[in-house]
C-alpha atoms as a PDB file:
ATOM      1  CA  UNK A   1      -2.095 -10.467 -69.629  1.00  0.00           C
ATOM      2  CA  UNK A   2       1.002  -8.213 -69.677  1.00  0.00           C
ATOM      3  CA  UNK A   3       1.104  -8.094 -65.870  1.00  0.00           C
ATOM      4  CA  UNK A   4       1.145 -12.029 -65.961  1.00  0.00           C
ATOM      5  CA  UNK A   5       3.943 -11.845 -69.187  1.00  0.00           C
ATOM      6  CA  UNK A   6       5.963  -9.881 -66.895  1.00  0.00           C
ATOM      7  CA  UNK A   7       5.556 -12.032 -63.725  1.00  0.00           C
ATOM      8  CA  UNK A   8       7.146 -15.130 -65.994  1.00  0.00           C
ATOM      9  CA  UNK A   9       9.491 -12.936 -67.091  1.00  0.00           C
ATOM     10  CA  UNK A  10      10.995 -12.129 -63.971  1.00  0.00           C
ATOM     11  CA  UNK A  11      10.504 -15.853 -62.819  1.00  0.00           C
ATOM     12  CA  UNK A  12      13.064 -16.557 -65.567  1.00  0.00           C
ATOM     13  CA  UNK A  13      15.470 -13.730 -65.599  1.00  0.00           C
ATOM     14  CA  UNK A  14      15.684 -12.920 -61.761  1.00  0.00           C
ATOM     15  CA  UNK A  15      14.764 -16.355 -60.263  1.00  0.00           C
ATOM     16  CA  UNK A  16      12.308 -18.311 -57.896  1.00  0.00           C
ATOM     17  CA  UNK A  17      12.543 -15.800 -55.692  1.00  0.00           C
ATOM     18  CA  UNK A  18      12.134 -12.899 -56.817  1.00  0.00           C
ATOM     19  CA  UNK A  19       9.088 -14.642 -58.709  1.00  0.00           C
ATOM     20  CA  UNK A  20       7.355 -15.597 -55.406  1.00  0.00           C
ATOM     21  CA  UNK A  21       7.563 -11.845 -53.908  1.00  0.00           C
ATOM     22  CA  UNK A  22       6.440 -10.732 -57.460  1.00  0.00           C
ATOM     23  CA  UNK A  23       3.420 -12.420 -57.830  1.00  0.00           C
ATOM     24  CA  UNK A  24       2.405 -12.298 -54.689  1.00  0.00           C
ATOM     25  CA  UNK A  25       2.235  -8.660 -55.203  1.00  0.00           C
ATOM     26  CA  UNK A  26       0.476  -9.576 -58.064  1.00  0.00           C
ATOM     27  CA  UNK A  27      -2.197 -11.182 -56.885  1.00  0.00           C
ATOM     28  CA  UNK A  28      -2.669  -8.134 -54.243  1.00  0.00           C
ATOM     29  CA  UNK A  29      -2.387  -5.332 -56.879  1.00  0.00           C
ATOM     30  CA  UNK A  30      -4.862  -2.976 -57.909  1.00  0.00           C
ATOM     31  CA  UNK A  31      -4.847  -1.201 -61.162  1.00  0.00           C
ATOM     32  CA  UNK A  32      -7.273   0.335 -64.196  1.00  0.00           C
ATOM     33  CA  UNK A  33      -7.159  -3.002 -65.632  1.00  0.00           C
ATOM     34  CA  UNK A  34      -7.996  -5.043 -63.013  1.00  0.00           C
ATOM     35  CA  UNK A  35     -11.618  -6.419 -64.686  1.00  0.00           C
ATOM     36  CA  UNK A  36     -10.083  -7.041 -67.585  1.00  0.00           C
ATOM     37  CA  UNK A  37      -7.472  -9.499 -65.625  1.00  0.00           C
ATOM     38  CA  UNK A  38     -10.669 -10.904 -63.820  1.00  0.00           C
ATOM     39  CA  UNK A  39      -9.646 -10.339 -60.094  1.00  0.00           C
ATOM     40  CA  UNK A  40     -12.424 -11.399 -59.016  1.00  0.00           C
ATOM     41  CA  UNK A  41     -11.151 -14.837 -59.561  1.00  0.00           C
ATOM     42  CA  UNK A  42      -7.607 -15.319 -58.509  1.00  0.00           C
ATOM     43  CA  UNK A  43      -7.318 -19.289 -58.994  1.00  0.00           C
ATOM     44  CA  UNK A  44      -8.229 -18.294 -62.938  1.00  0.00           C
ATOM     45  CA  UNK A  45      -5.254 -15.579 -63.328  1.00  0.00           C
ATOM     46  CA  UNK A  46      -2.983 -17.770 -61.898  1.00  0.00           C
ATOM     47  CA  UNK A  47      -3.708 -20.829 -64.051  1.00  0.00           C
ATOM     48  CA  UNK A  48      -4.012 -19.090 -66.641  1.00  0.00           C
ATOM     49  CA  UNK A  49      -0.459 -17.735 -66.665  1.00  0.00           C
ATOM     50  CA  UNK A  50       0.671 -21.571 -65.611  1.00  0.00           C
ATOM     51  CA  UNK A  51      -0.787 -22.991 -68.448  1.00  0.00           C
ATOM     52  CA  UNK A  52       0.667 -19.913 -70.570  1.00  0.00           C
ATOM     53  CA  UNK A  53       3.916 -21.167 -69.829  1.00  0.00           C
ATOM     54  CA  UNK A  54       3.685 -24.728 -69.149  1.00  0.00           C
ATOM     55  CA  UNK A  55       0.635 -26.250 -71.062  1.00  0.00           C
ATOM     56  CA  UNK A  56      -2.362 -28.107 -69.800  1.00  0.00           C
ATOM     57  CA  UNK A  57      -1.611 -31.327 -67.812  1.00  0.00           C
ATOM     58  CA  UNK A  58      -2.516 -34.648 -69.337  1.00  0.00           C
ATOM     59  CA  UNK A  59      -5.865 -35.870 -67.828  1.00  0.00           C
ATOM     60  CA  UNK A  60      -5.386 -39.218 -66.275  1.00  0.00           C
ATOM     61  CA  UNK A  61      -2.010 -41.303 -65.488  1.00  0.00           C
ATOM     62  CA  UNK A  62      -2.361 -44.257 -63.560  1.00  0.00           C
ATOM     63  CA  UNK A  63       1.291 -46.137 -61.772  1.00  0.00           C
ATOM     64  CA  UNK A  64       1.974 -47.526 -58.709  1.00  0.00           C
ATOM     65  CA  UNK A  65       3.799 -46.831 -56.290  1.00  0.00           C
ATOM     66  CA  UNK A  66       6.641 -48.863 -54.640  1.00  0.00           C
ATOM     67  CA  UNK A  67       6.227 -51.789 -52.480  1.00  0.00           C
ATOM     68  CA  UNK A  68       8.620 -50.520 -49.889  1.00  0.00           C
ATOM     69  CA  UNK A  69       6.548 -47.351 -49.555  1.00  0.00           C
ATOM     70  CA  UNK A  70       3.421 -49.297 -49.708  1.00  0.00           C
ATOM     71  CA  UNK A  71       4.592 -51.355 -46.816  1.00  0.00           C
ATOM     72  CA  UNK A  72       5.460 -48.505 -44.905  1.00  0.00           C
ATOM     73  CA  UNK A  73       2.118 -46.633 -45.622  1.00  0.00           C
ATOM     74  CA  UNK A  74      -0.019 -49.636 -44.702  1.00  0.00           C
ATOM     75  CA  UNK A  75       2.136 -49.293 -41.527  1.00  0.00           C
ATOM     76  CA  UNK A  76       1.264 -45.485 -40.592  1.00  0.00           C
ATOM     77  CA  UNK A  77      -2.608 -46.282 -41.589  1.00  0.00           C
ATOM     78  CA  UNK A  78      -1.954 -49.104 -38.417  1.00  0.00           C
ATOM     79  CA  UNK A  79      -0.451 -46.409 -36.489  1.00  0.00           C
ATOM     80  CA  UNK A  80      -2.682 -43.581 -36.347  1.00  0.00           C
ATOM     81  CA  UNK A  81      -5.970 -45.923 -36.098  1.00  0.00           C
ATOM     82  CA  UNK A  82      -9.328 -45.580 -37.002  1.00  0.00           C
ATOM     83  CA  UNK A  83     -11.686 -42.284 -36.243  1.00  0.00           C
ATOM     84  CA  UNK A  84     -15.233 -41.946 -36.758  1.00  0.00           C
ATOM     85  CA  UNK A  85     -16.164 -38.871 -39.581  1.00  0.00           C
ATOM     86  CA  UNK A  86     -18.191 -37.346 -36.273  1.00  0.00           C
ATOM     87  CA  UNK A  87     -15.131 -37.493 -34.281  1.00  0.00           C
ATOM     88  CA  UNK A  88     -12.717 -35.935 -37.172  1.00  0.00           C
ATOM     89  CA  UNK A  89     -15.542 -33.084 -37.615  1.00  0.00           C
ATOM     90  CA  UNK A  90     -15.009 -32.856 -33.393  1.00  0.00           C
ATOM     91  CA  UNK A  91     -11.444 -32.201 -33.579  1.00  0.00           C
ATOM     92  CA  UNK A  92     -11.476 -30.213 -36.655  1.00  0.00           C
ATOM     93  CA  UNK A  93     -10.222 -26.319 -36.220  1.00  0.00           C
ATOM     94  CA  UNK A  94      -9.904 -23.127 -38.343  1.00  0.00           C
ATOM     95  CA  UNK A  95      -7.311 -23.371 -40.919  1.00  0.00           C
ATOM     96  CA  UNK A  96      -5.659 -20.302 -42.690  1.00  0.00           C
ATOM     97  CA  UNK A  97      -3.937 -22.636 -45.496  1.00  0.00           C
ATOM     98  CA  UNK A  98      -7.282 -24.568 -46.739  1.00  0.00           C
ATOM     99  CA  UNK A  99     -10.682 -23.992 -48.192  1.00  0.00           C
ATOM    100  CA  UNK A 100     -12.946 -26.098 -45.479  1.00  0.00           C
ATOM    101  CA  UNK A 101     -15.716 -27.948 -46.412  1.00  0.00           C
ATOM    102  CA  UNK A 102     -18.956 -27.340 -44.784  1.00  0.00           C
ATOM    103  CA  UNK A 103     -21.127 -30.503 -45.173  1.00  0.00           C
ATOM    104  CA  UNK A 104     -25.122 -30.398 -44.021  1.00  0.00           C
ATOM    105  CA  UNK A 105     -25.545 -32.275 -41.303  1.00  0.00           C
ATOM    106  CA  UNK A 106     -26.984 -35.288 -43.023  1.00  0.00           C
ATOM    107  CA  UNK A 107     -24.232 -35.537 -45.229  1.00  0.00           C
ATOM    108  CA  UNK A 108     -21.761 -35.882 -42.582  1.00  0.00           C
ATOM    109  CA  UNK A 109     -24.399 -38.886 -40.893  1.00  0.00           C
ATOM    110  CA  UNK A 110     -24.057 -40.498 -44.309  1.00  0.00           C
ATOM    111  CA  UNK A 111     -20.415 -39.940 -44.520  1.00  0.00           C
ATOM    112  CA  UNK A 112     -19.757 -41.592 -40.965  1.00  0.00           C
ATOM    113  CA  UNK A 113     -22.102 -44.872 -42.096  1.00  0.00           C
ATOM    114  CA  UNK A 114     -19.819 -45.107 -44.654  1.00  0.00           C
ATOM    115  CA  UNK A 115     -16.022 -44.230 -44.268  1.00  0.00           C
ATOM    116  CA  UNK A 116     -13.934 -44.983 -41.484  1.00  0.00           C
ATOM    117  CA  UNK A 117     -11.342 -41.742 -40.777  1.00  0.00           C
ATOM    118  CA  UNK A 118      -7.389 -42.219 -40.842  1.00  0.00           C
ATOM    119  CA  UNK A 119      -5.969 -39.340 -39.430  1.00  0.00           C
ATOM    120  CA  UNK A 120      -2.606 -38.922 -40.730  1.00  0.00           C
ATOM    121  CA  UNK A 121      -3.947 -34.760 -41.714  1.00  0.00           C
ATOM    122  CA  UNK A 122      -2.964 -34.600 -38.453  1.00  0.00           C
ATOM    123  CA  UNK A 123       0.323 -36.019 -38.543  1.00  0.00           C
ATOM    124  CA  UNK A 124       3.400 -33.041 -39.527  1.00  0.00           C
ATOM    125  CA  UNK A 125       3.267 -33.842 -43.525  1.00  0.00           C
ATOM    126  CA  UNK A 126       7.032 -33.570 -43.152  1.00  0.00           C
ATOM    127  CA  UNK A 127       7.073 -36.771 -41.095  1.00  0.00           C
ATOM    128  CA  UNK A 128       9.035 -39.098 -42.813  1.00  0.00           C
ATOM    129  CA  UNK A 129       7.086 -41.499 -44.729  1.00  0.00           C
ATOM    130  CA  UNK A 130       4.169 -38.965 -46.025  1.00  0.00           C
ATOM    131  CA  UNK A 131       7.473 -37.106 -47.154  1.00  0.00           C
ATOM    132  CA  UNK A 132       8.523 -40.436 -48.834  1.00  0.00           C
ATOM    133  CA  UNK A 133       5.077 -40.727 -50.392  1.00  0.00           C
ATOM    134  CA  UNK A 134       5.292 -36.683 -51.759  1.00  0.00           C
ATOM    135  CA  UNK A 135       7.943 -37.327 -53.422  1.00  0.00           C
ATOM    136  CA  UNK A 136       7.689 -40.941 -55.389  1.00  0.00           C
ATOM    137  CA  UNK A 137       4.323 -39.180 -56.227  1.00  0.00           C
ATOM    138  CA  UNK A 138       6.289 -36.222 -57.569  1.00  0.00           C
ATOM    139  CA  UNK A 139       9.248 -37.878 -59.076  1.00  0.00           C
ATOM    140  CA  UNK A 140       6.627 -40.609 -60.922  1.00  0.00           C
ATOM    141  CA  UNK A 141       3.801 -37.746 -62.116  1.00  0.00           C
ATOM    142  CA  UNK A 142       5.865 -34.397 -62.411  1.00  0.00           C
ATOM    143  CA  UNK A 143       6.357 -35.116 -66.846  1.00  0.00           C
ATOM    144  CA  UNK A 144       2.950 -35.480 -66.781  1.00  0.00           C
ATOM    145  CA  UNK A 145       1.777 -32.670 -64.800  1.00  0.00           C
ATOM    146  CA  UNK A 146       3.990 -30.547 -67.162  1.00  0.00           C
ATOM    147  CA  UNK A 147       5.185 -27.708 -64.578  1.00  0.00           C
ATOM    148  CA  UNK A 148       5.988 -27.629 -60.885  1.00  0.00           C
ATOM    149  CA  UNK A 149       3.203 -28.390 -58.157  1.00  0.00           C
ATOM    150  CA  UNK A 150       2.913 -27.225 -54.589  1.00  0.00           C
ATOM    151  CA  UNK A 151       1.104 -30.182 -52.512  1.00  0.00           C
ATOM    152  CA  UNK A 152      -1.460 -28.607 -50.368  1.00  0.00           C
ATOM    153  CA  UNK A 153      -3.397 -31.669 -48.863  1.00  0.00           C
ATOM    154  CA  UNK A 154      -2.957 -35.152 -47.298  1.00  0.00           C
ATOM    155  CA  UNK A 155      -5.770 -37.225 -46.374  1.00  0.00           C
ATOM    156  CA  UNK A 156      -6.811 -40.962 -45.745  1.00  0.00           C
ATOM    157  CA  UNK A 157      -9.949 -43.399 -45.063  1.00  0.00           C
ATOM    158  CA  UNK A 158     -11.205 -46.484 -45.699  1.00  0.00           C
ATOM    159  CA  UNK A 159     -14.382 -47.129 -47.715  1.00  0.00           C
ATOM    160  CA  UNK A 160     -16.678 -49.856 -45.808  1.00  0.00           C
ATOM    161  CA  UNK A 161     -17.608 -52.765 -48.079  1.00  0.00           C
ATOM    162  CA  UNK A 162     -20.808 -52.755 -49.843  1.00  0.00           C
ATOM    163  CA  UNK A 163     -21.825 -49.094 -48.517  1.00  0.00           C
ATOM    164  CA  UNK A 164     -24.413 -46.906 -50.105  1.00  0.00           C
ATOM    165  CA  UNK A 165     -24.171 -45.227 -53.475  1.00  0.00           C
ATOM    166  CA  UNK A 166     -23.505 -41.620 -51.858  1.00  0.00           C
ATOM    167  CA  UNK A 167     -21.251 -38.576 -52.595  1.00  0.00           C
ATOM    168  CA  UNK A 168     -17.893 -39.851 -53.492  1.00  0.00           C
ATOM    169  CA  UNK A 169     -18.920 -43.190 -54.893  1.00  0.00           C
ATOM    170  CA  UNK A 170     -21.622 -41.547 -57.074  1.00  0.00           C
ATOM    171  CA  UNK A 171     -20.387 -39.825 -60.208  1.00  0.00           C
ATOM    172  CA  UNK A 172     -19.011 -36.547 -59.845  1.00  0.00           C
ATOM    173  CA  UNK A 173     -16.498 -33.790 -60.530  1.00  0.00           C
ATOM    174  CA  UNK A 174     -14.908 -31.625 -57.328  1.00  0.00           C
ATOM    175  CA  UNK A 175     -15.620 -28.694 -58.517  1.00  0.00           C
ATOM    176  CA  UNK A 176     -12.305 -27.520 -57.111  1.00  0.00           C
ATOM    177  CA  UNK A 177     -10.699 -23.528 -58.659  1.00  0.00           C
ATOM    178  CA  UNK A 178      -8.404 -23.884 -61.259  1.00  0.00           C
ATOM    179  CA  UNK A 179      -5.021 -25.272 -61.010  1.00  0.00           C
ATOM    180  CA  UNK A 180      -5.790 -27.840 -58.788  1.00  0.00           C
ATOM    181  CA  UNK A 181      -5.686 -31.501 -59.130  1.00  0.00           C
ATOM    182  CA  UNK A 182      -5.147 -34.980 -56.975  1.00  0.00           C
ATOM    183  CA  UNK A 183      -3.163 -37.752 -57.035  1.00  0.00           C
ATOM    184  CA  UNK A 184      -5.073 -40.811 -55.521  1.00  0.00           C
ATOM    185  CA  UNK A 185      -3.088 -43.961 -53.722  1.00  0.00           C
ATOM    186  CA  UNK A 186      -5.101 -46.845 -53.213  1.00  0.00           C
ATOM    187  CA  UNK A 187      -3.197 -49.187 -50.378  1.00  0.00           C
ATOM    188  CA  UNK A 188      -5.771 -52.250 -51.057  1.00  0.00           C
ATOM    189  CA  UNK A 189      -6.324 -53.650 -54.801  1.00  0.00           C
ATOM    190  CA  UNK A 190      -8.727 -51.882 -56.956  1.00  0.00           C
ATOM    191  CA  UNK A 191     -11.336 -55.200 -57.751  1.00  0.00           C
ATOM    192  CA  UNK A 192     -14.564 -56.094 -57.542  1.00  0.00           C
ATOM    193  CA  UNK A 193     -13.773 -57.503 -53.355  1.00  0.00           C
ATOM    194  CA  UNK A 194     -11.734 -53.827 -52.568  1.00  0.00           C
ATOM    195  CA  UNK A 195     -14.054 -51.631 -54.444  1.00  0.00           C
ATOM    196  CA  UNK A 196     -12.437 -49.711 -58.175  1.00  0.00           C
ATOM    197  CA  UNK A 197     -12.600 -46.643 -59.432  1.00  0.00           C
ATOM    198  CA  UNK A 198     -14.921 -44.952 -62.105  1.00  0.00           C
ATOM    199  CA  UNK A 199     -14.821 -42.590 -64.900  1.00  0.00           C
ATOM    200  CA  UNK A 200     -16.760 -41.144 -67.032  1.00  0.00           C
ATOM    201  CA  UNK A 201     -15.519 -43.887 -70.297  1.00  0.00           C
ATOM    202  CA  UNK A 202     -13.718 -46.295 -67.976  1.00  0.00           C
ATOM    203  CA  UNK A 203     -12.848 -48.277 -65.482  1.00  0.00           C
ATOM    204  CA  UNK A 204      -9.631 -49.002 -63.482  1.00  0.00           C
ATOM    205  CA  UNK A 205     -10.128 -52.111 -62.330  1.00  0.00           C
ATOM    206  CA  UNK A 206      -8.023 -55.397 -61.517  1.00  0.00           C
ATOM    207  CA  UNK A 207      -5.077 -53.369 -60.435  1.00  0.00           C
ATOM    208  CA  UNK A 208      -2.820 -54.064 -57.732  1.00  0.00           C
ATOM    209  CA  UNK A 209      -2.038 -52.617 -54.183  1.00  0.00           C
ATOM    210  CA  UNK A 210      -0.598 -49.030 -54.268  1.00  0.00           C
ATOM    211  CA  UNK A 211      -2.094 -48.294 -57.765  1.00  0.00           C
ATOM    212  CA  UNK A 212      -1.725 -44.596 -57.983  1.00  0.00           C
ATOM    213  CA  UNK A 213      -4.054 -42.247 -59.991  1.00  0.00           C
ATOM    214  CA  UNK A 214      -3.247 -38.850 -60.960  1.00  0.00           C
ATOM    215  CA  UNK A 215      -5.945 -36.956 -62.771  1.00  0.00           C
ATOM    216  CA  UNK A 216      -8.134 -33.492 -63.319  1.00  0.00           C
ATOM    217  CA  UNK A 217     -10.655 -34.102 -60.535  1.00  0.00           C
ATOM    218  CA  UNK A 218     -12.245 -31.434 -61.718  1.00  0.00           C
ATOM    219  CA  UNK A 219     -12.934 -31.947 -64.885  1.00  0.00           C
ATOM    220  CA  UNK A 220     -13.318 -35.483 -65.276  1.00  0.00           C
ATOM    221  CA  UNK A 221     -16.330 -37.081 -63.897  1.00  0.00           C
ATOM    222  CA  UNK A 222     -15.486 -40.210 -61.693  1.00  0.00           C
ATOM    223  CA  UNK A 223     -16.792 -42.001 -59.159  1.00  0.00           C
ATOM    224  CA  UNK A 224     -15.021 -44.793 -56.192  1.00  0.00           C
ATOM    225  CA  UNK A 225     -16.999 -47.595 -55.888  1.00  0.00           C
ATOM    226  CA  UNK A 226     -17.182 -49.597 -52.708  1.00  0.00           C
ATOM    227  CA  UNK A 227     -16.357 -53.052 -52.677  1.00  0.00           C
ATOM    228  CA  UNK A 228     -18.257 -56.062 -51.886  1.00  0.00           C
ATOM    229  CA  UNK A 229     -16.302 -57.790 -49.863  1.00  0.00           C
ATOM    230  CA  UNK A 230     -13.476 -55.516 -47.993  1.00  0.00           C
ATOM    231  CA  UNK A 231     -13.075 -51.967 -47.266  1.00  0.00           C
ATOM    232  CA  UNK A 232     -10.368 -50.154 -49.548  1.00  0.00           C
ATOM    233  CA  UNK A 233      -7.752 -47.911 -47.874  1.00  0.00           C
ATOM    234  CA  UNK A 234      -7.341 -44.835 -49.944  1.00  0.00           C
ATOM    235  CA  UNK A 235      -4.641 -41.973 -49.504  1.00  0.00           C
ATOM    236  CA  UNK A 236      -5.524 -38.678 -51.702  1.00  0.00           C
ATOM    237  CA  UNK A 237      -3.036 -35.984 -51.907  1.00  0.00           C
ATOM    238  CA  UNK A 238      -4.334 -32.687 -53.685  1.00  0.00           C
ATOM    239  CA  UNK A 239      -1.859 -30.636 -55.489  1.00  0.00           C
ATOM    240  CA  UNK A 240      -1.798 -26.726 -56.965  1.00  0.00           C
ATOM    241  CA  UNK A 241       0.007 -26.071 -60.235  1.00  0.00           C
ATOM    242  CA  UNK A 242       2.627 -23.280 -59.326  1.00  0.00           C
ATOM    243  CA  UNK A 243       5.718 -21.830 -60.702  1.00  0.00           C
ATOM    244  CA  UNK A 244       7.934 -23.376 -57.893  1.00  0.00           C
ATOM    245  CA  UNK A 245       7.778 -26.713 -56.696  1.00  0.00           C
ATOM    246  CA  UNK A 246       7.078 -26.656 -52.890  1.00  0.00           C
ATOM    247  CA  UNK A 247       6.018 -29.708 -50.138  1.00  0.00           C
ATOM    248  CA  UNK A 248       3.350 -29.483 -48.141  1.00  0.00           C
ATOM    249  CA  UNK A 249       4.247 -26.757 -45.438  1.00  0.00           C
ATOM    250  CA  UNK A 250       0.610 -26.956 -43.993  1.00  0.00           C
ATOM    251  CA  UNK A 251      -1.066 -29.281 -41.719  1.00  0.00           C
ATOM    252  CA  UNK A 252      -3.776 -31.459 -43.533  1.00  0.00           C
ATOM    253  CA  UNK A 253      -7.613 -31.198 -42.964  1.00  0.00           C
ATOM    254  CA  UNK A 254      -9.770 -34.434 -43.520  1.00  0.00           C
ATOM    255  CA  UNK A 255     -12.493 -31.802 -44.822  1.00  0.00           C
ATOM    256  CA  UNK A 256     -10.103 -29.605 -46.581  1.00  0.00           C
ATOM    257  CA  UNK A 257     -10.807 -29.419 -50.184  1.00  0.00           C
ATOM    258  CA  UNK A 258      -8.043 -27.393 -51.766  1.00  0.00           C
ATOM    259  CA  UNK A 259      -5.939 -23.947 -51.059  1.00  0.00           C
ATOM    260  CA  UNK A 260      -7.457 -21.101 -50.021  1.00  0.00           C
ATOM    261  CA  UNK A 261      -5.940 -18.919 -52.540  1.00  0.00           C
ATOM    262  CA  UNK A 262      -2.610 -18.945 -54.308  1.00  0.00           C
ATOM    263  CA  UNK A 263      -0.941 -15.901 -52.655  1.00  0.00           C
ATOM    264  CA  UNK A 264      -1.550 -18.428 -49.384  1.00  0.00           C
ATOM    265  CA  UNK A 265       0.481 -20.830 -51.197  1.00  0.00           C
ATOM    266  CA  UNK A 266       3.473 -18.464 -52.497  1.00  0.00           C
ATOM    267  CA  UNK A 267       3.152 -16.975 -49.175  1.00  0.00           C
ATOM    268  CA  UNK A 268       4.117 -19.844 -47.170  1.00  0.00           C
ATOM    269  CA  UNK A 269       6.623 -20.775 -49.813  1.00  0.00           C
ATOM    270  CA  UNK A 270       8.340 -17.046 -49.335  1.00  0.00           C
ATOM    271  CA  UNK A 271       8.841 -18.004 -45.750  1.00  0.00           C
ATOM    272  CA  UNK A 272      10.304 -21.069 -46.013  1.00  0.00           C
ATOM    273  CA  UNK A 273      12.822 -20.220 -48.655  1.00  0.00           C
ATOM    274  CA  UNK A 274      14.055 -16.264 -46.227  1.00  0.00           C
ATOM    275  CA  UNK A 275      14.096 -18.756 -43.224  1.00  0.00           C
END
């Protein structure tokens, strides 16, 4: 843990910077002690020194977002139309930035029964009203995510009413590496008609459009049920706990899960901040 000790160290005496460069080497170095700092598992050394300095994140918050935004959002989802799962797995391509899901090829028949694709991954996440929706989302959840956050994923689809209890709508965890978590924007109301959402002690339920959910997907088991009347529109944005708070640089994937690894991450960041 000295290595990581020193890596905050310089994050607070020389700067973002020179932090980003640092433990990027970091991540890439190779010494005597390197099974006792468990290379093997990146996602773990990182979090670890993350939570070393910042503390674990609370579990769940649940706010809303604004109705201007929500307005706008319901907008885009109009825009960029409707897409079969089949189609989005089509179109899908290598991606350098994300960890890619590779569904069986029942899953994906079940999937496409059941959601209906909005593509806005493929939209520049820069574009002005996902960069509206980063940062309300930052700006309302940063306190409670207790240290800075690099978004890493954008993606959207609507739940078809009264679909089978599969995947997503069963109870689950993601199973996603450490550091990780997602923020989820619902753009319909969360009742029995739109469908609600699940944990493992609760329910949110009876909440309004643009109820926003931010929460440890991965270690809370939860579960989106459909509703039984009308298909809810749902936005998830996944996020990595970092030592620099960063947008998302990369272009989404509808399959993407979560960052590849989190040199990727500091390594995109590096380039945007020398360009």
């Amino acid at each position: 843990m000295n290595v990581i000790k020193r890596a905050i160290l310089a994050y607070k005496t020389l700067g973002r910077k020179a932090f980003i460069y640092r433990v990027f080497n970091f991540f890439n170095l190779k010494t005597k002690n390197a099974n006792s700092l468990n290379f093997s598992n990146k996602f773990k050394n990182h979090y670890d020194a993350i939570k070393m300095q910042y503390g674990t994140s609370e579990p769940l918050v649940v706010d809303k977002i604004s109705d201007v935004l929500l307005r706008d959002l319901k907008k885009l989802i109009q825009d960029v139309g409707d897409e079969s799962v089949i189609t989005t797995l089509l179109n899908s391509k290598d991606d350098k930035y994300l960890l890619i899901d590779n569904h069986a090829n029942s899953v994906i028949q079940e999937l496409d029964i059941n959601l209906i694709v909005h593509p806005i991954h493929s939209i520049n996440p820069m574009q002005e009203t996902i960069s509206r929706l980063h940062k309300e989302l930052r700006d309302t959840f940063k306190a409670y995510i207790k240290s800075p956050f690099v978004i890493v994923n954008t993606r959207a689809w609507s739940t078809k009413a009264n679909s089978s209890k599969f995947g997503p709508s069963l109870m689950h965890n993601d199973g996603f590496e450490p550091g990780h978590m997602k923020i989820m924007v619902y753009l319909t109301p969360l009742n029995d008609e739109y469908g609600y959402f699940m944990l493992e002690d609760d329910l949110i339920n009876d909440h309004p459009a643009g109820t926003s959910i931010c929460f440890l997907n991965s270690d809370i088991e939860h579960a989106a049920v459909p509703g039984n009347t009308y298909n809810r529109i749902s936005i998830e944005v996944t996020l990595m706990r970092a030592f620099v708070d960063a947008p998302q640089f990369n272009m989404g994937a509808f399959f993407g899960r979560h960052a590849l690894s989190p040199e990727v991450v500091y390594d995109v960041a590096t380039k945007m901040i020398n360009k």
